[in-house]
N, C-alpha and C. Protein backbone atom coordinates (compact mmCIF):
# COMPACT_ATOMS: atom_id res chain seq x y z
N UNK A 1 -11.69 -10.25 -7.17
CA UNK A 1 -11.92 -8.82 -7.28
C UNK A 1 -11.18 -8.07 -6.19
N UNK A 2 -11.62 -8.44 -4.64
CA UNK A 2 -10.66 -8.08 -3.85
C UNK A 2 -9.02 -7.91 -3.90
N UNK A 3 -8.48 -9.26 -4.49
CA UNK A 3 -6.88 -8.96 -4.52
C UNK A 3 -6.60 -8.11 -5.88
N UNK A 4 -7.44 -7.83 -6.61
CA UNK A 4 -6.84 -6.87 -7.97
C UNK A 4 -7.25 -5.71 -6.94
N UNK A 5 -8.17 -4.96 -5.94
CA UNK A 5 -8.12 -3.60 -5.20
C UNK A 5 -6.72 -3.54 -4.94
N UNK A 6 -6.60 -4.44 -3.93
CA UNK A 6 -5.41 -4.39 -3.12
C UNK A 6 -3.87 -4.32 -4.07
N UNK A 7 -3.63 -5.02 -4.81
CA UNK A 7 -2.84 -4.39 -5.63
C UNK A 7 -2.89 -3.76 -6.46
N UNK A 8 -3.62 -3.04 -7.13
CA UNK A 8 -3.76 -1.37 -6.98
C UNK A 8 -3.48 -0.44 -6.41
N UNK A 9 -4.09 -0.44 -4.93
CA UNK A 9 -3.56 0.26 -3.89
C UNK A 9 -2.10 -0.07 -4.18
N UNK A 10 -1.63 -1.03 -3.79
CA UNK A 10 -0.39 -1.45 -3.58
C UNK A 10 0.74 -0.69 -4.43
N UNK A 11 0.37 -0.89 -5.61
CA UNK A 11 1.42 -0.09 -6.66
C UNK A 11 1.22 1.34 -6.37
N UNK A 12 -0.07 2.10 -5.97
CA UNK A 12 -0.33 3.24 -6.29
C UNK A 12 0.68 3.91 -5.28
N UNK A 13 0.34 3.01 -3.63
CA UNK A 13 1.23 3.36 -2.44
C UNK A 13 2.64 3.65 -2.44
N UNK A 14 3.20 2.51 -3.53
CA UNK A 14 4.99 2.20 -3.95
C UNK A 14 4.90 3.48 -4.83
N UNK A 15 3.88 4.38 -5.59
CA UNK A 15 4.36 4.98 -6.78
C UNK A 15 4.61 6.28 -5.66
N UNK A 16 3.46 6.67 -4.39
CA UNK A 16 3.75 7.83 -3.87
C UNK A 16 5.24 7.76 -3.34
N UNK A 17 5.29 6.96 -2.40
CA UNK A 17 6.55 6.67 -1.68
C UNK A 17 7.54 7.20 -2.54
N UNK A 18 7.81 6.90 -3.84
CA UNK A 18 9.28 6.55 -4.84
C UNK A 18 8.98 8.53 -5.25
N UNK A 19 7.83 8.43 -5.25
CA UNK A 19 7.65 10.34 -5.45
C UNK A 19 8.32 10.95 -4.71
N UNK A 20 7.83 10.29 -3.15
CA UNK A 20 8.32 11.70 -2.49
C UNK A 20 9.97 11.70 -1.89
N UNK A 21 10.41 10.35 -2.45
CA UNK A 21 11.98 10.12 -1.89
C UNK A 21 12.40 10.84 -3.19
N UNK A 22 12.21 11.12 -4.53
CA UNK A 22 12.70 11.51 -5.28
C UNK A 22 12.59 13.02 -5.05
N UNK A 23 11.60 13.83 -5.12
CA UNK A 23 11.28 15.20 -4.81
C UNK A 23 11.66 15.32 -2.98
N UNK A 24 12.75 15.73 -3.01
CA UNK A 24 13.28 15.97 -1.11
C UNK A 24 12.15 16.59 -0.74
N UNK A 25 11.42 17.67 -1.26
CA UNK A 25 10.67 18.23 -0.33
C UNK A 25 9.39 17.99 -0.03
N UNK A 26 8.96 16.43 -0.56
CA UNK A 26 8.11 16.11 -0.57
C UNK A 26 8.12 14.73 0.53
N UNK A 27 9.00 15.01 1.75
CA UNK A 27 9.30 13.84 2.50
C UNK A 27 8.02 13.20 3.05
N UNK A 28 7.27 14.07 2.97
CA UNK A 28 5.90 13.56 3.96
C UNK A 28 4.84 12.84 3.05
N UNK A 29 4.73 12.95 1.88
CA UNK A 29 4.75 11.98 0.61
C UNK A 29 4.97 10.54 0.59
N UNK A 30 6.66 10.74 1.01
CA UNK A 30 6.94 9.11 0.90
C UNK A 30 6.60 8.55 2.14
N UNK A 31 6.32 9.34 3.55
CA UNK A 31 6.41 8.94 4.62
C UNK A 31 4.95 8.13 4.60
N UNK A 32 3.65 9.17 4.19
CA UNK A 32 2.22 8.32 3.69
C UNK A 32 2.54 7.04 2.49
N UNK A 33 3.08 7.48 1.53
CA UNK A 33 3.21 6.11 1.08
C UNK A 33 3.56 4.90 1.48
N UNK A 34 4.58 5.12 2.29
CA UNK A 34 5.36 3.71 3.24
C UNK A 34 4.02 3.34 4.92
N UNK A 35 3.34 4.22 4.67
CA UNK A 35 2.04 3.52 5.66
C UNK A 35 1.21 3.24 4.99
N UNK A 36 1.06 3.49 3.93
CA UNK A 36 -0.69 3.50 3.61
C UNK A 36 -0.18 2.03 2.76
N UNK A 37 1.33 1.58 1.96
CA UNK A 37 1.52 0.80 1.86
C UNK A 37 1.65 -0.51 2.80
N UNK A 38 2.23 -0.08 3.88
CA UNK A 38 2.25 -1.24 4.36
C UNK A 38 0.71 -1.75 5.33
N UNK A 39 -0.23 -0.51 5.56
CA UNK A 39 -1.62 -0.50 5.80
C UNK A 39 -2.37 -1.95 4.81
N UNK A 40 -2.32 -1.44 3.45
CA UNK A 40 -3.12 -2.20 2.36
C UNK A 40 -2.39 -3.30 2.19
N UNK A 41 -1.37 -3.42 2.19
CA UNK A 41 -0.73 -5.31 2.55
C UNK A 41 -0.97 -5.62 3.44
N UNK A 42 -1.30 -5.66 4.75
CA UNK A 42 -1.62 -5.83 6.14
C UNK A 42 -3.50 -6.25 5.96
N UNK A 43 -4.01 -5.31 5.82
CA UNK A 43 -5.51 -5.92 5.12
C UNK A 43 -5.72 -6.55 4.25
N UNK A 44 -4.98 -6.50 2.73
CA UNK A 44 -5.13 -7.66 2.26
C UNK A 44 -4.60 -8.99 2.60
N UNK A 45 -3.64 -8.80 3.39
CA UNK A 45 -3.02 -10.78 3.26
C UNK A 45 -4.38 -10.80 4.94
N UNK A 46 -4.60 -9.95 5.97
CA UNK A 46 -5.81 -10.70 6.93
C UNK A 46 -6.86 -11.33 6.15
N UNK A 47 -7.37 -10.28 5.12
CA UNK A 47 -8.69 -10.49 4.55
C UNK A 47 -8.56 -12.01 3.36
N UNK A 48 -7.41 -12.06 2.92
CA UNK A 48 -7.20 -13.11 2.46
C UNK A 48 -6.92 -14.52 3.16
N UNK A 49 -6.26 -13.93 4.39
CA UNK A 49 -6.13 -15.37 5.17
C UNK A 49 -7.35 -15.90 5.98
N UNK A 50 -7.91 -14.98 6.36
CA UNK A 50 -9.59 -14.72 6.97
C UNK A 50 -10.79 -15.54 6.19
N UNK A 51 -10.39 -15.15 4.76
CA UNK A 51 -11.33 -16.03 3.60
C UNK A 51 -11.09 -17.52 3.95
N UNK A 52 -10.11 -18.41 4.16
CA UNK A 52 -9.61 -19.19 3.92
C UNK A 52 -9.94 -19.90 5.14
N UNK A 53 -10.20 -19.80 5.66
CA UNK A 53 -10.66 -20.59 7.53
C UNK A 53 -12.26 -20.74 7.01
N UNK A 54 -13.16 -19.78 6.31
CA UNK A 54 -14.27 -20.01 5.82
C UNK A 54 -14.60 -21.41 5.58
């Protein structure tokens, strides 16, 4: 259940990003997408590698 969130997020993050590089004036768009993306890969692969020492 957890890794279907996370890629969710994941695509949703890649869809802002590709928004706001496409629309110029929306630079601050892609700038949240390229964190909040690389945010939600960063928590999911801990929380996944975290499971796994369990």
């Amino acid at each position: 259940m957890l890794i279907v969130i996370v890629v969710v997020l994941l695509v949703l993050w890649l869809v802002l990003s590709i928004l706001g590089f496409v629309v110029k004036g929306l630079l601050w768009l892609a700038v949240l997408g390229i964190v909040l993306f690389a945010i939600t890969a960063v928590v999911g692969f801990l929380r996944r590698a975290g499971g796994r020492r369990r």
